[in-house]
N, C-alpha and C. Protein backbone atom coordinates (compact mmCIF):
# COMPACT_ATOMS: atom_id res chain seq x y z
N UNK A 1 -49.15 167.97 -82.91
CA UNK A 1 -47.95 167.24 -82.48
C UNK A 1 -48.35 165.81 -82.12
N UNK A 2 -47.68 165.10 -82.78
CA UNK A 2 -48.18 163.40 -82.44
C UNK A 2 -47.61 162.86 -80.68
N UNK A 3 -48.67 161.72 -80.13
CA UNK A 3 -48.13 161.25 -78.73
C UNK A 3 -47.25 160.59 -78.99
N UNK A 4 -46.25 160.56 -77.93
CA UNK A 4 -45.06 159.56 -77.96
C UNK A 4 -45.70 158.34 -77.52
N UNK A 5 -44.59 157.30 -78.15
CA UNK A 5 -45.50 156.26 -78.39
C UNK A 5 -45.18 156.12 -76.46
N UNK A 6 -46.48 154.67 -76.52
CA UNK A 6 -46.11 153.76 -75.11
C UNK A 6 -44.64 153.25 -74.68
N UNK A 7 -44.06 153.31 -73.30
CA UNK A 7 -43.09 153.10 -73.38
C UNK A 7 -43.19 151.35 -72.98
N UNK A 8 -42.89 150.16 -73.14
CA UNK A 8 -43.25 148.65 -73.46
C UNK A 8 -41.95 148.08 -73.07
N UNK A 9 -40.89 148.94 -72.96
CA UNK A 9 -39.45 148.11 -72.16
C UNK A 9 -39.32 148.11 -70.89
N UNK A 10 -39.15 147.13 -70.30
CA UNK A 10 -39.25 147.65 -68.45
C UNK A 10 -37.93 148.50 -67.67
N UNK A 11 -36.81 147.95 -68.66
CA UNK A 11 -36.33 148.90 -68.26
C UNK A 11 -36.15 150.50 -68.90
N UNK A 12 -36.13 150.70 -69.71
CA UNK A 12 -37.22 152.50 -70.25
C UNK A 12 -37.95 152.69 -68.97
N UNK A 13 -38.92 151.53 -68.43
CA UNK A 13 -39.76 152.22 -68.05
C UNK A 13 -39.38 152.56 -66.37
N UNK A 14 -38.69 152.09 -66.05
CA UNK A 14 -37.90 152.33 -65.29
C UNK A 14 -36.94 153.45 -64.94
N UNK A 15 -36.19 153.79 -66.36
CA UNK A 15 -35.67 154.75 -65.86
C UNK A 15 -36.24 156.03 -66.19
N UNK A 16 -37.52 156.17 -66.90
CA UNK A 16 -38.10 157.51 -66.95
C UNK A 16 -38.87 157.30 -65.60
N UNK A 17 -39.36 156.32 -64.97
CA UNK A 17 -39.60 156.38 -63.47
C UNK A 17 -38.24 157.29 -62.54
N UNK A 18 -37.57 156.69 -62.86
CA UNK A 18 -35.74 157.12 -62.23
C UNK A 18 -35.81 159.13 -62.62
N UNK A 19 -35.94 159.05 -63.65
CA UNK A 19 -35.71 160.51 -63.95
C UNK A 19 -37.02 161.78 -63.55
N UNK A 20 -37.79 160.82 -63.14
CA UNK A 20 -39.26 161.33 -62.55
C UNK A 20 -39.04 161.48 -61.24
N UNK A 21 -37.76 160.82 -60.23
CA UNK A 21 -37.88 161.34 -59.12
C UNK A 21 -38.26 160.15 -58.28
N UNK A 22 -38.51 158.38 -58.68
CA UNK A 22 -39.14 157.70 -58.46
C UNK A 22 -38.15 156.76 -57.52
N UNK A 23 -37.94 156.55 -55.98
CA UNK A 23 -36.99 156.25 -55.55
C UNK A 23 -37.11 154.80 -56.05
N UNK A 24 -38.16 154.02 -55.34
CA UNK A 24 -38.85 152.74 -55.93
C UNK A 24 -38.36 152.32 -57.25
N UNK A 25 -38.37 152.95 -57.88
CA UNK A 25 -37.51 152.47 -59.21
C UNK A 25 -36.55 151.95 -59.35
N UNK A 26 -35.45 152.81 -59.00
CA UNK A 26 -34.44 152.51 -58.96
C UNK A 26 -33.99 151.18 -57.96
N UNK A 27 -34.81 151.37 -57.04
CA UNK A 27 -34.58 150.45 -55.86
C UNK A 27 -34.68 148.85 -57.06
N UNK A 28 -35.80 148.99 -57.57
CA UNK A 28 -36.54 148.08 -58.37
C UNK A 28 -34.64 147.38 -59.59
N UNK A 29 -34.75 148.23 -60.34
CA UNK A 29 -33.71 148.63 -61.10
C UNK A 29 -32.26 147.79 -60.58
N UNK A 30 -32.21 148.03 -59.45
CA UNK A 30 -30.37 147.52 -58.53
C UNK A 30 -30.87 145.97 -58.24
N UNK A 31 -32.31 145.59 -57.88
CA UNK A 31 -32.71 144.32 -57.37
C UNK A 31 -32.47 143.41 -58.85
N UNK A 32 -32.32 144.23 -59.97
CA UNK A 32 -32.47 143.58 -61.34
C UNK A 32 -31.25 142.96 -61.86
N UNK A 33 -30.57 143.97 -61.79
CA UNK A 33 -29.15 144.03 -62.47
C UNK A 33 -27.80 143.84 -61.27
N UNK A 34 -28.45 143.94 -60.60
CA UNK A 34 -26.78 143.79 -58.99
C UNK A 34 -26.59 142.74 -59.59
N UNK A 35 -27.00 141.77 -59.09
CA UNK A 35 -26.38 139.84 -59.28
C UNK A 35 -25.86 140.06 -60.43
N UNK A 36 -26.27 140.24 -61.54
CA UNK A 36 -25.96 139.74 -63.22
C UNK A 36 -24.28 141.07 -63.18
N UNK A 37 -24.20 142.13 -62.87
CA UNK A 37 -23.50 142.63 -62.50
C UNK A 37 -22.33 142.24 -61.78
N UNK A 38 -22.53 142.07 -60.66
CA UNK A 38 -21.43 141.76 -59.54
C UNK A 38 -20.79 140.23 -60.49
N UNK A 39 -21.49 139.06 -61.04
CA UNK A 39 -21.23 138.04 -61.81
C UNK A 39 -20.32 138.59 -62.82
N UNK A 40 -20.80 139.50 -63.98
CA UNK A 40 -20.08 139.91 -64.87
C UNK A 40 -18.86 140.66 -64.29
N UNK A 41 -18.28 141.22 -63.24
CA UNK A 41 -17.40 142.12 -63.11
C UNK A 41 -16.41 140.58 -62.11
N UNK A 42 -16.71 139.85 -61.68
CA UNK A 42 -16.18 138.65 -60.94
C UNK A 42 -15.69 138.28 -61.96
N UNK A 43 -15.95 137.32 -63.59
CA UNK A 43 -15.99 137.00 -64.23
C UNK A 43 -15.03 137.26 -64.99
N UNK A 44 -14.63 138.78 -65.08
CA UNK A 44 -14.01 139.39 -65.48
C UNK A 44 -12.45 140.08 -64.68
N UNK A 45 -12.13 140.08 -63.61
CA UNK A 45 -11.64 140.37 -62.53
C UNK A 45 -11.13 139.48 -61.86
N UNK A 46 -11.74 138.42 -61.27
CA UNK A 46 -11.73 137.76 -60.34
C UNK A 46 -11.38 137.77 -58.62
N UNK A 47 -11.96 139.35 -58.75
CA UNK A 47 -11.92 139.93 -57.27
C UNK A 47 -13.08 140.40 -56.36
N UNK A 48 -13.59 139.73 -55.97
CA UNK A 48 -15.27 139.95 -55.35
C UNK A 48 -15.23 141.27 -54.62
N UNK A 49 -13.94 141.82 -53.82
CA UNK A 49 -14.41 142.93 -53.27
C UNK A 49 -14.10 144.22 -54.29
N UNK A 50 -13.31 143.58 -55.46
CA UNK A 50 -13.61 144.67 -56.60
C UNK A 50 -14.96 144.74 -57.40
N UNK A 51 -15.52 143.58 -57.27
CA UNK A 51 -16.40 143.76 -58.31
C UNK A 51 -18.04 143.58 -57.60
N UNK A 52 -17.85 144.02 -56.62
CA UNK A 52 -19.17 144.21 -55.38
C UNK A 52 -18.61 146.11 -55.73
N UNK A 53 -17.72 146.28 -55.40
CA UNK A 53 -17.72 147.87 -55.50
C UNK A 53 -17.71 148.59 -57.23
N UNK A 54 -17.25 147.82 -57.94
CA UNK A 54 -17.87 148.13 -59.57
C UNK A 54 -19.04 148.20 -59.65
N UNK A 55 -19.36 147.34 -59.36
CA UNK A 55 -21.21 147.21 -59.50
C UNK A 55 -21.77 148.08 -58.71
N UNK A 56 -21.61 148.47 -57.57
CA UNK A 56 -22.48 149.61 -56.59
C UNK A 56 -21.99 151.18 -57.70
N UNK A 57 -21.18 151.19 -57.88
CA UNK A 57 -20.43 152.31 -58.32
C UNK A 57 -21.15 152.08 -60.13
N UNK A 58 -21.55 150.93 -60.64
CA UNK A 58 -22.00 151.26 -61.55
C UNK A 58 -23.53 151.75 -61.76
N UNK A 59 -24.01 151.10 -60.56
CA UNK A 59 -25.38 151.44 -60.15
C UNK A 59 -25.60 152.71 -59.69
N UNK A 60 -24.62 153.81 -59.23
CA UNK A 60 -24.17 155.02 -58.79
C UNK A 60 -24.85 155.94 -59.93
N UNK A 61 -23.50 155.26 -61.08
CA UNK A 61 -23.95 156.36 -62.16
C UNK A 61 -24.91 156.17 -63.07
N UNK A 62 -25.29 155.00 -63.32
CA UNK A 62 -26.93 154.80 -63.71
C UNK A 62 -28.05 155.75 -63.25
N UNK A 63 -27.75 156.08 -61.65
CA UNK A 63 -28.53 156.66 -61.34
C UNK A 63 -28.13 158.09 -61.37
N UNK A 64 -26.88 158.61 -60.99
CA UNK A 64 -26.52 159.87 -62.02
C UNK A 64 -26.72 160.24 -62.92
N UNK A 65 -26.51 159.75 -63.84
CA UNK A 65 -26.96 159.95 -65.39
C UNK A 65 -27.67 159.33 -65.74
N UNK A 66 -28.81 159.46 -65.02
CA UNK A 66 -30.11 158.79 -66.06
C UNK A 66 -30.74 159.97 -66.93
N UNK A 67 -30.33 161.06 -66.57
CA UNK A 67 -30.85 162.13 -67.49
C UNK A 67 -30.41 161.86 -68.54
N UNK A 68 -28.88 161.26 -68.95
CA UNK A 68 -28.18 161.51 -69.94
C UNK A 68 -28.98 160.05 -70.76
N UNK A 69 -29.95 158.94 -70.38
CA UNK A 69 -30.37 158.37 -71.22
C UNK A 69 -31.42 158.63 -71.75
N UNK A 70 -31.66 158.05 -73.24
CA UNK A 70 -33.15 158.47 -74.05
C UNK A 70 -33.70 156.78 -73.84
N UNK A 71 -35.17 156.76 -73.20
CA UNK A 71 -35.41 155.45 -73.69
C UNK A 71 -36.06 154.97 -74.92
N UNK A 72 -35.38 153.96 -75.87
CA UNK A 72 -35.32 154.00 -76.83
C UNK A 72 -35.09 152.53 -76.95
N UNK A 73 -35.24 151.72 -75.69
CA UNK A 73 -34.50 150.28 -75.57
C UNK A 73 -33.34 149.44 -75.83
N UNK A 74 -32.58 149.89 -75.51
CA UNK A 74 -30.83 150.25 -75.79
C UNK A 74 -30.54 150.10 -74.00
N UNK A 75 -30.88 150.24 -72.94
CA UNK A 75 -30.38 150.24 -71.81
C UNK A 75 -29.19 149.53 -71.17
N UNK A 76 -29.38 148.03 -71.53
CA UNK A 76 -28.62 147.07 -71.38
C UNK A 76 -26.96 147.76 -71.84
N UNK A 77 -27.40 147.37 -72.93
CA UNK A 77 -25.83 148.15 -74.27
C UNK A 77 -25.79 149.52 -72.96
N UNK A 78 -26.45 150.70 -72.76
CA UNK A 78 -25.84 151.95 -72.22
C UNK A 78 -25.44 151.58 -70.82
N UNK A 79 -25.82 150.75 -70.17
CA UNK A 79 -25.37 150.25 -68.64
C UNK A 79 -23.95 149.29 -68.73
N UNK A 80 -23.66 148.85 -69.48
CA UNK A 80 -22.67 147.86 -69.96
C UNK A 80 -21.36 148.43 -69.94
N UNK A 81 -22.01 149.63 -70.84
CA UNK A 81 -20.90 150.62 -71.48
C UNK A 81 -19.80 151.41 -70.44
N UNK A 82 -20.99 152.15 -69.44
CA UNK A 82 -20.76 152.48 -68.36
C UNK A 82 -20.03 151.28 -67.42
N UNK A 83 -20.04 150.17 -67.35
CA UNK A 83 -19.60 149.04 -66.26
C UNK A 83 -17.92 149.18 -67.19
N UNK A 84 -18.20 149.22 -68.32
CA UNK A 84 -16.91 148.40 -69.14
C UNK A 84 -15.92 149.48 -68.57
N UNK A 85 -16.50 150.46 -68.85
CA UNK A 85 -15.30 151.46 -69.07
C UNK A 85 -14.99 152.05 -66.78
N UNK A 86 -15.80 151.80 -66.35
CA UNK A 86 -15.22 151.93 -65.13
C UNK A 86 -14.27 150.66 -64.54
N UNK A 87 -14.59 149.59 -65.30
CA UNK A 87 -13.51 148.40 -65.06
C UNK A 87 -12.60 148.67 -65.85
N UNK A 88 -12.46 148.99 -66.88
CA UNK A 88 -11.12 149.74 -67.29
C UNK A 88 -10.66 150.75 -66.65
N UNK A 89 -11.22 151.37 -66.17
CA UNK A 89 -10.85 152.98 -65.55
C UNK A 89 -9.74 152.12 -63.97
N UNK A 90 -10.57 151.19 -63.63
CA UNK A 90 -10.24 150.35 -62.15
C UNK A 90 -8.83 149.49 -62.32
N UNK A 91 -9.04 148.88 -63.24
CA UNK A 91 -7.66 147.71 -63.58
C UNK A 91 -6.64 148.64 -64.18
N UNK A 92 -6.57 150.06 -64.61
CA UNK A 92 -5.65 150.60 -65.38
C UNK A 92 -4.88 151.15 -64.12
N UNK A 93 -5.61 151.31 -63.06
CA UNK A 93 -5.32 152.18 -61.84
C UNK A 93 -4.37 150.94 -60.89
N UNK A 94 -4.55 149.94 -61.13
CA UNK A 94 -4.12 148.76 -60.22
C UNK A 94 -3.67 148.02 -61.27
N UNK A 95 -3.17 148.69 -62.25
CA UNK A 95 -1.79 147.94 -63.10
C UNK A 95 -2.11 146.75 -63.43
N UNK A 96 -3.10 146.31 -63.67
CA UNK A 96 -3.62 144.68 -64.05
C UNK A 96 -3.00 144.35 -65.62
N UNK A 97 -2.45 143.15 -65.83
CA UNK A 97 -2.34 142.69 -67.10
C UNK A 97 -3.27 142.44 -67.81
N UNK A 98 -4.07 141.91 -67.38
CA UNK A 98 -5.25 141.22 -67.96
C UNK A 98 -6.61 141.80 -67.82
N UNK A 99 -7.64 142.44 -68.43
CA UNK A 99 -8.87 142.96 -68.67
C UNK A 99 -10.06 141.90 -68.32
N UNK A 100 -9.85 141.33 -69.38
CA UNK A 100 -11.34 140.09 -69.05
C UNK A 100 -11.26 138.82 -68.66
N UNK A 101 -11.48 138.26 -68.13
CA UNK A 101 -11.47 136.69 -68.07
C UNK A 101 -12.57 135.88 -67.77
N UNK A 102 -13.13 135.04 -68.27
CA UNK A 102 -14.20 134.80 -68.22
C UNK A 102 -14.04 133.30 -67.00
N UNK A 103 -15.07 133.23 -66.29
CA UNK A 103 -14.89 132.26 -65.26
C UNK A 103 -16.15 131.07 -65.10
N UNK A 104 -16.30 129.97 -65.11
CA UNK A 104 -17.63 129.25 -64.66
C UNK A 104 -17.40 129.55 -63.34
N UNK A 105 -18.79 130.28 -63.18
CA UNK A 105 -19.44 130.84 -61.84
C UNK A 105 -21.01 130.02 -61.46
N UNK A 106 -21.51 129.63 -62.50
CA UNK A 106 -22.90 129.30 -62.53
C UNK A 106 -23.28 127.74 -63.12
N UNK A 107 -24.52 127.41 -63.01
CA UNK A 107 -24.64 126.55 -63.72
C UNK A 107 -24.94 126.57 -64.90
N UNK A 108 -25.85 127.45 -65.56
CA UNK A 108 -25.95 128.16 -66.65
C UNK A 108 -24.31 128.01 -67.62
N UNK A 109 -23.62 128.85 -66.95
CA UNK A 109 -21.79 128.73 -67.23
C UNK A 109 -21.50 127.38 -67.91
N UNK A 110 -22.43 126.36 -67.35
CA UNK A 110 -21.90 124.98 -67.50
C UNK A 110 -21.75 124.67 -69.12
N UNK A 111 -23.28 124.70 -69.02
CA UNK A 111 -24.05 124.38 -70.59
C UNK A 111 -23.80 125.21 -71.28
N UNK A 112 -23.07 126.45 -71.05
CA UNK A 112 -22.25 127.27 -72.22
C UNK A 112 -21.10 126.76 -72.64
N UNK A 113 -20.48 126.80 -71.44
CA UNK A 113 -19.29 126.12 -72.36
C UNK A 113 -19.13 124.81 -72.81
N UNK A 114 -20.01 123.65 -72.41
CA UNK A 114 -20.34 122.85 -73.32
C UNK A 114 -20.67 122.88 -74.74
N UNK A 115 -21.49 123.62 -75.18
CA UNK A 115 -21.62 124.06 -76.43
C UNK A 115 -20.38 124.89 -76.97
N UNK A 116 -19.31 125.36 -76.43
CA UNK A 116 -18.55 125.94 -77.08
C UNK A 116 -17.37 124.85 -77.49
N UNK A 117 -17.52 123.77 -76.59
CA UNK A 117 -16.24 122.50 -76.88
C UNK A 117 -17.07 121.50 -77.84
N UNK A 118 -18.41 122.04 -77.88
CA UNK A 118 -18.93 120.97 -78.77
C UNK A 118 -19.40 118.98 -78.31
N UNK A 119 -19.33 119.70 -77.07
CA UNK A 119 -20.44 118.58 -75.84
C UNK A 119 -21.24 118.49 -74.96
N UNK A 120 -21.73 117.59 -75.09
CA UNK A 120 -22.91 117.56 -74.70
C UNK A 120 -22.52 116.89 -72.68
N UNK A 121 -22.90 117.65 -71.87
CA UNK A 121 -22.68 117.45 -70.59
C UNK A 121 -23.74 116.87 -69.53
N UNK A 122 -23.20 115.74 -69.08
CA UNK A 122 -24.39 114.70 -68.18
C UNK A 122 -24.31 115.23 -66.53
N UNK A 123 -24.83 114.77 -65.93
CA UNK A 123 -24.29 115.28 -64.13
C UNK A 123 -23.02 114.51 -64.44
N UNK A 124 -23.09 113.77 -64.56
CA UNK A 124 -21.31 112.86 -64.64
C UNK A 124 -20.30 113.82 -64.71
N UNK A 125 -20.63 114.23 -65.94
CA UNK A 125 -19.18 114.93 -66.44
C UNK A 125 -19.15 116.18 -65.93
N UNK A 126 -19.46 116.74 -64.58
CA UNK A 126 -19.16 118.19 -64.42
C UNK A 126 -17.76 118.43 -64.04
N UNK A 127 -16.88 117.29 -63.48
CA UNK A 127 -15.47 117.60 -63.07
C UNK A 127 -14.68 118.10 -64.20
N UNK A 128 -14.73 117.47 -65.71
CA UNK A 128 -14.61 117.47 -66.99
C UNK A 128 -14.89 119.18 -67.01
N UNK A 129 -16.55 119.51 -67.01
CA UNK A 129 -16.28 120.70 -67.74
C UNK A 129 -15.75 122.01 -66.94
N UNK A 130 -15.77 121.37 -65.69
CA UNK A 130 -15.11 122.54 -64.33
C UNK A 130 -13.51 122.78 -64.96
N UNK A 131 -12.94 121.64 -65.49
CA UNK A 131 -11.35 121.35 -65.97
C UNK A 131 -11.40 122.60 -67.26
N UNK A 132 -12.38 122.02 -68.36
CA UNK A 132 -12.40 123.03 -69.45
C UNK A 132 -12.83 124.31 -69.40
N UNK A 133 -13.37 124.68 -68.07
CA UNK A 133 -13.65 125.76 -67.86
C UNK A 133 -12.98 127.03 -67.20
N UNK A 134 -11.26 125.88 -66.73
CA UNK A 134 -10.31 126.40 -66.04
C UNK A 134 -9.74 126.49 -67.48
N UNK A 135 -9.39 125.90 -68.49
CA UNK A 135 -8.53 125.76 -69.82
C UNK A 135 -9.22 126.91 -70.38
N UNK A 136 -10.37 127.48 -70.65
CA UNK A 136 -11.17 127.99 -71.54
C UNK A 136 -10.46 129.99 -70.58
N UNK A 137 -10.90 129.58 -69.66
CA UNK A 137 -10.46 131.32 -68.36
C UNK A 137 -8.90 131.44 -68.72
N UNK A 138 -7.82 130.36 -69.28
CA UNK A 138 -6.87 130.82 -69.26
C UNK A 138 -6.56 131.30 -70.76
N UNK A 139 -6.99 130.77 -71.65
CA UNK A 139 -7.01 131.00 -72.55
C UNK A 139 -7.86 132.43 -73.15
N UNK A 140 -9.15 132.82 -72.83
CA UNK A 140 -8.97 134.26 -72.76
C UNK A 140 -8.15 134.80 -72.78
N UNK A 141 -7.31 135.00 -71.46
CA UNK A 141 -6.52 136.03 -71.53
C UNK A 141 -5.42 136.21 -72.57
N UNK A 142 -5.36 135.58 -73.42
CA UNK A 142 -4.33 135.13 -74.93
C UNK A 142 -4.87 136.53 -75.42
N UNK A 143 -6.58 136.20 -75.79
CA UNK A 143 -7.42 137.49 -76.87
C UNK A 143 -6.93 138.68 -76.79
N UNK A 144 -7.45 139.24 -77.75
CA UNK A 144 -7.02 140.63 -77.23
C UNK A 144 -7.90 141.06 -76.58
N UNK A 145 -7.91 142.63 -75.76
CA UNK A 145 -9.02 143.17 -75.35
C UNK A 145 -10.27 143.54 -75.80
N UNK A 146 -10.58 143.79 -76.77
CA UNK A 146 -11.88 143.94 -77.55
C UNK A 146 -12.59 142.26 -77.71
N UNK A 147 -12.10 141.35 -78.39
CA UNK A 147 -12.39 140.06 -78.62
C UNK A 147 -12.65 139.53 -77.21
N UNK A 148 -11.75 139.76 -76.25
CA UNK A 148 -12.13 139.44 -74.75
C UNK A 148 -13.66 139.90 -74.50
N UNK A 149 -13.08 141.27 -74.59
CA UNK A 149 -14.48 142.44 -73.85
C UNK A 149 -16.51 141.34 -74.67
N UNK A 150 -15.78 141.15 -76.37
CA UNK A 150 -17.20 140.96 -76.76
C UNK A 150 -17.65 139.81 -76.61
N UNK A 151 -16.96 138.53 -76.40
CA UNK A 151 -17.15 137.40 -76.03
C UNK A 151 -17.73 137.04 -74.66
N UNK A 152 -16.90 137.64 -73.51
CA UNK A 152 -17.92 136.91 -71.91
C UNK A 152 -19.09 138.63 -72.40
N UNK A 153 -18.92 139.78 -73.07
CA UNK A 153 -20.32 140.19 -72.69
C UNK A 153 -21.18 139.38 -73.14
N UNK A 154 -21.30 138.79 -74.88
CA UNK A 154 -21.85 138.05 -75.47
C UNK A 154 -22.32 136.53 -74.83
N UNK A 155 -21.37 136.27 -74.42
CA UNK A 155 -21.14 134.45 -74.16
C UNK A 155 -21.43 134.23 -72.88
N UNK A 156 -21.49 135.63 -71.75
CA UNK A 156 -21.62 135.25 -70.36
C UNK A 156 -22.37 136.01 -69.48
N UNK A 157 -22.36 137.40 -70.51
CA UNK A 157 -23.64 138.49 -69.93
C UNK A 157 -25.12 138.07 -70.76
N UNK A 158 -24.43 137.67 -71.94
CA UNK A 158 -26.33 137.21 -72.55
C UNK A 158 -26.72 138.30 -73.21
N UNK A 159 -25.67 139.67 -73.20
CA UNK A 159 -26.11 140.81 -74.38
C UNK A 159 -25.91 140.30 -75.65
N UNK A 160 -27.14 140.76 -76.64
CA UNK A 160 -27.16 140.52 -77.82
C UNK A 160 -26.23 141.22 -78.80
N UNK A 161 -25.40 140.83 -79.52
CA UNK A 161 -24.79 141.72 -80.77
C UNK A 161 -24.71 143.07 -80.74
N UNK A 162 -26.33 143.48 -80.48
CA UNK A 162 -26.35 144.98 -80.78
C UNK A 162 -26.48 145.81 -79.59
N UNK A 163 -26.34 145.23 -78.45
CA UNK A 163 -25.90 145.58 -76.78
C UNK A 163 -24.67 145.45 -76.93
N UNK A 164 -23.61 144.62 -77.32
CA UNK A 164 -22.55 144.07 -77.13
C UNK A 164 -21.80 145.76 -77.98
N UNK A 165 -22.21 145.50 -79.14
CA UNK A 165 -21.98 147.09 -80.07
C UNK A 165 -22.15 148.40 -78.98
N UNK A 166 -23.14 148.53 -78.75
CA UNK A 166 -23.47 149.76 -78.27
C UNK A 166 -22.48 149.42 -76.47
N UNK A 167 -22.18 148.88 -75.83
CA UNK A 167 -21.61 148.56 -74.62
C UNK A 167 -19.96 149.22 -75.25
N UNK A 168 -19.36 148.79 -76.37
CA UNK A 168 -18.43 149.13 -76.86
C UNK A 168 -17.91 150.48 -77.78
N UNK A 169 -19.12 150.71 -77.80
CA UNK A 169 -18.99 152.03 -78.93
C UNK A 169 -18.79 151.43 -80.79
N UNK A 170 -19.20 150.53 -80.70
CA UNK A 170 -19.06 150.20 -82.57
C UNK A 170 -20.30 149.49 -82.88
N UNK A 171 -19.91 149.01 -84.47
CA UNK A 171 -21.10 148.39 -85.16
C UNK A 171 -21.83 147.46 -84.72
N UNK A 172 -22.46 146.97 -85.03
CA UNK A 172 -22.97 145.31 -84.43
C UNK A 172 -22.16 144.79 -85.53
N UNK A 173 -21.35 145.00 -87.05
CA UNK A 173 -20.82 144.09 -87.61
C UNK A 173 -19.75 143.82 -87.32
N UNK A 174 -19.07 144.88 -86.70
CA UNK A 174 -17.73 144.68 -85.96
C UNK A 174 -18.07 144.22 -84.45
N UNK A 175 -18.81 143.92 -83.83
CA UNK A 175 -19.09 143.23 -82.93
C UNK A 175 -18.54 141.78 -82.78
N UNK A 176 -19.80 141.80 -84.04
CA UNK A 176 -20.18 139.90 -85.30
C UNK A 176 -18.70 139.85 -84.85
N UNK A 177 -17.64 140.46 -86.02
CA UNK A 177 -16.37 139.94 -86.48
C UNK A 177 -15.73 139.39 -85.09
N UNK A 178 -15.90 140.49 -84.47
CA UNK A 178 -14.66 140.24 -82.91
C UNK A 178 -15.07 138.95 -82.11
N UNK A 179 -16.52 138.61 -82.25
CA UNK A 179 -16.74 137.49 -81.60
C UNK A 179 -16.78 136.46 -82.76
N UNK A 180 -16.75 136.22 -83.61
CA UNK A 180 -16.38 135.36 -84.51
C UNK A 180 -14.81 134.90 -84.36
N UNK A 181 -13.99 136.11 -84.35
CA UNK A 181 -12.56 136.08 -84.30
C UNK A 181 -12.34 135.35 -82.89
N UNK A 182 -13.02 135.63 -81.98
CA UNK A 182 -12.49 135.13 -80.46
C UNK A 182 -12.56 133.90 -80.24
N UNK A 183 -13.96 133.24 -80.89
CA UNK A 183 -14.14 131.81 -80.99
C UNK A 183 -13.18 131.13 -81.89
N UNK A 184 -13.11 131.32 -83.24
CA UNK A 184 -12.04 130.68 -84.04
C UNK A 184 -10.66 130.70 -83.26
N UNK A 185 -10.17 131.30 -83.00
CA UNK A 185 -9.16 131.58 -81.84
C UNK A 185 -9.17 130.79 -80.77
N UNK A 186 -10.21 130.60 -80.39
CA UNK A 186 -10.39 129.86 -78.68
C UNK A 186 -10.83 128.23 -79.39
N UNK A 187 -11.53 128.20 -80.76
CA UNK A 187 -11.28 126.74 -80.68
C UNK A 187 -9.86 126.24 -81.14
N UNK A 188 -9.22 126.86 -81.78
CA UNK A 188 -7.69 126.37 -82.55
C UNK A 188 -7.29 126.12 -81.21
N UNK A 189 -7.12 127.20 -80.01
CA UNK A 189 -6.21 127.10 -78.87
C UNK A 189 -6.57 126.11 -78.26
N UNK A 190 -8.31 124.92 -78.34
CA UNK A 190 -8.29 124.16 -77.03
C UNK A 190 -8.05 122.94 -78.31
N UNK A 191 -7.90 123.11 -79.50
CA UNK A 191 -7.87 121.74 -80.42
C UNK A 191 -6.25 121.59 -80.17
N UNK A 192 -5.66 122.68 -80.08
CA UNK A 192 -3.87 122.67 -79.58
C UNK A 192 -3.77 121.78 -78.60
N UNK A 193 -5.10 122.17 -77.78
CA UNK A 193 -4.93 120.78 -76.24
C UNK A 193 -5.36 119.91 -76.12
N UNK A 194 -5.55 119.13 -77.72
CA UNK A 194 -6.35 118.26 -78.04
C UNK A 194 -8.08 118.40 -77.26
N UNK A 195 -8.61 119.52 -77.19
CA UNK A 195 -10.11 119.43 -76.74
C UNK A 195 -10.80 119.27 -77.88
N UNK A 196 -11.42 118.60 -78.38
CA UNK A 196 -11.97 118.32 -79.82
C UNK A 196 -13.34 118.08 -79.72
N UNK A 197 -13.86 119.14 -81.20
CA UNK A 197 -15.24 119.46 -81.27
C UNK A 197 -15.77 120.35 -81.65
N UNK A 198 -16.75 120.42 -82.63
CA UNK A 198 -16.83 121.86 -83.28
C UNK A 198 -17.93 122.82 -82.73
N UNK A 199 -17.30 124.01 -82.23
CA UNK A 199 -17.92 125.24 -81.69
C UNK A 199 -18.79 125.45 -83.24
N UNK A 200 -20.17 125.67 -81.56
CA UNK A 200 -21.36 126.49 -82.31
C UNK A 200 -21.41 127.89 -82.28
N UNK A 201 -21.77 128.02 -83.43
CA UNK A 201 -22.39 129.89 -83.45
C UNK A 201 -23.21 130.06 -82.30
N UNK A 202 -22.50 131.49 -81.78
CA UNK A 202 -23.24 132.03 -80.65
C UNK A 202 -24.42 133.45 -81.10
């Protein structure tokens, strides 16, 4: 019978620590992902004491079902998945219109959406992109839910294509499409407001 290979992802290695019984791990694990978490569910929400309790509650069942993961380096995409669908489970319960919305929270935030209006941003101009960054959060909510969902994971969580897929349950080509579709969409809507400039591939 051949050895399984080395496990080389930290988080794999983490959660077969987790499923070993390893409190430290996990401890390790929540110090990793809380912030980027609690950000993504704010982001999305715009309710801090909802999305301080998404995130504990997603960190809950991470650690519940870590049996139910294989590590295989996919974690990101299977933790995502789990966040998405308990923020759906949360906003369906509290009648929300709106699913995603993406928010500048960061500075990071900044220089994203600069590149998505197709400028280039000095310290000067942060009032500018704080403005487009209020135009850009309202306009989301236009998308639909899927195109929402793959864009701030893509554009604001920093999951790749094939996290973004697996977070959702589909292809990475239907991923591609939905975030292709969201951008073409989101630049027509800010060229409507005269914001002019051509969005880069993300």
């Amino acid at each position: 019978m051949p050895e399984p290979e080395p496990v080389t992802n930290n988080d794999d290695r983490l959660m077969i620590e987790i499923q070993a019984g390893n409190s430290c791990a996990f401890e390790e694990l929540v110090d990793c992902y809380q912030a980027p978490l609690i950000g993504f569910f704010f982001r999305n929400t715009r309710d801090r004491q909802m999305s301080e309790d998404l995130t504990q509650e997603t960190l809950l069942r991470v650690y519940n079902q870590s049996w139910d993961y294989l590590p295989m380096g996919r974690f990101r995409g299977w933790m995502y998945r789990i966040a998405r669908n308990l923020m759906i489970d949360s906003i369906r319960r509290q009648s929300h219109d709106a699913l995603i919305r993406a928010v500048q929270s960061r500075d990071e935030d900044d220089n994203a959406l600069a590149r998505l209006v197709g400028e280039v941003v000095s310290p000067e101009d942060q009032t500018h992109v704080k403005e487009l960054a209020q135009i850009v959060d309202n306009l989301l909510q236009q998308l639909p839910e899927l195109q929402r969902t793959t864009f701030v994971m893509h554009h604001y969580a920093g999951l790749t294509l094939s996290e973004v897929a697996d977070a959702t349950e589909t292809t990475t080509s239907t991923a591609k499409s939905r975030l292709r579709l969201a951008r073409e969409k989101l630049q027509e809507k800010l060229l409507s407001r005269g914001v002019r400039g051509p969005a880069e591939d993300y």
